[in-house]
Protein backbone atom coordinates (compact mmCIF):
# COMPACT_ATOMS: atom_id res chain seq x y z
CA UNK A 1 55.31 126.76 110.36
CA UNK A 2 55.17 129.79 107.98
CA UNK A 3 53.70 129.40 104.83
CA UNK A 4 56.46 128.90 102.58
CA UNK A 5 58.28 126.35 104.53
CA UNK A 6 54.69 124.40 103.96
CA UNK A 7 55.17 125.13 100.45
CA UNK A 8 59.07 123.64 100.49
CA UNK A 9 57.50 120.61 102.11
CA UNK A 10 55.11 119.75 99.60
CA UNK A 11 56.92 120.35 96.96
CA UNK A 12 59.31 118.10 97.59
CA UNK A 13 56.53 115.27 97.89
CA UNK A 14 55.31 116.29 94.93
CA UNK A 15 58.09 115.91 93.26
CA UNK A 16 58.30 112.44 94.47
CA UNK A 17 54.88 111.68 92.86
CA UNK A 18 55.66 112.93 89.94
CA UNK A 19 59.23 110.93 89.37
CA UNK A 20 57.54 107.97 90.79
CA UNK A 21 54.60 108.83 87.48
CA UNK A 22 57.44 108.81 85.25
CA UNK A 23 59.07 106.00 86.67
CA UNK A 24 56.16 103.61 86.60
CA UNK A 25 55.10 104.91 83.44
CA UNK A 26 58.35 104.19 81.64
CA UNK A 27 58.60 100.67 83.28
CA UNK A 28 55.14 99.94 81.39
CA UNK A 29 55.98 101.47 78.50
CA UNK A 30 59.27 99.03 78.47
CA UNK A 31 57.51 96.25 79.37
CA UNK A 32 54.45 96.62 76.67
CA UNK A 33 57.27 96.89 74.07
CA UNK A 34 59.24 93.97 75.45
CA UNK A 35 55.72 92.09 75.27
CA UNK A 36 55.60 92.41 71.23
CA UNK A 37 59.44 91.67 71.04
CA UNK A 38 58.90 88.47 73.22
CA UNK A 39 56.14 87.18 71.37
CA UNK A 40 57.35 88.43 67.78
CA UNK A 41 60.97 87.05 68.13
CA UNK A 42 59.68 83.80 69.99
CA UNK A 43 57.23 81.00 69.82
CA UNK A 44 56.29 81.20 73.19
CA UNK A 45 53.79 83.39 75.06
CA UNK A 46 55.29 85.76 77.27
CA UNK A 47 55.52 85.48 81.13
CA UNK A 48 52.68 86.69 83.90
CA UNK A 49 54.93 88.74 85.42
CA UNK A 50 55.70 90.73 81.75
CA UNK A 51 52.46 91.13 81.78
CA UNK A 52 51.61 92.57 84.84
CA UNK A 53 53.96 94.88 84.49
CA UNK A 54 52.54 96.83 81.97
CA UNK A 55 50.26 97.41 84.31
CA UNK A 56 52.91 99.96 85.56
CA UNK A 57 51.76 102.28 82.52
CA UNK A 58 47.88 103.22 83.69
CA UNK A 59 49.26 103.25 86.67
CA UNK A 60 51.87 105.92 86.14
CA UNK A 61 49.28 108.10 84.20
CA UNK A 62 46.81 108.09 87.40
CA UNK A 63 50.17 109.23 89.43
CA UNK A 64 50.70 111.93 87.17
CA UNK A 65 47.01 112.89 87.39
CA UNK A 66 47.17 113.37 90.92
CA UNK A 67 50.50 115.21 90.91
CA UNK A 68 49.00 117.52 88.44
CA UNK A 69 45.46 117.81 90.44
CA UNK A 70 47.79 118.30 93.44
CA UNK A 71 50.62 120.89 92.45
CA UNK A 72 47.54 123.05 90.43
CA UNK A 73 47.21 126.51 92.03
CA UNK A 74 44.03 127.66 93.39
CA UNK A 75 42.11 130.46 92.23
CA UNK A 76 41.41 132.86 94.72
């Protein structure tokens, strides 16, 4: 494999970790709002599941973290 078809390869990995970032940290972003909505607009508490998944958000930083610790450029 020459070098740039390495470079094709992982960048198109990388640019699955990064839209998987975005997408989990827009579903916890969603979710955290729909959490003060729920509870605001209604007397109930909202649902386990709501909450877990703002656990999406952290979760999509830390992707985004390692896509950006992975796509850096070394210094030679």
């Amino acid at each position: 494999m020459t070098n740039e078809s390495q470079r094709n390869d992982s960048d198109n990995t990388g640019k699955g970790l990064f839209y998987a970032a975005l997408a989990c940290f827009f579903v916890g972003i969603a979710a955290i709002v729909t959490v003060f909505f729920v509870h605001s607009l209604s007397e109930g508490d909202p649902g386990l599941a709501l909450y877990l998944l703002t656990l999406a958000c952290p979760l999509g930083f830390v992707l985004a973290v390692a896509y950006a610790l992975r796509s850096g450029r070394r210094s030679h």
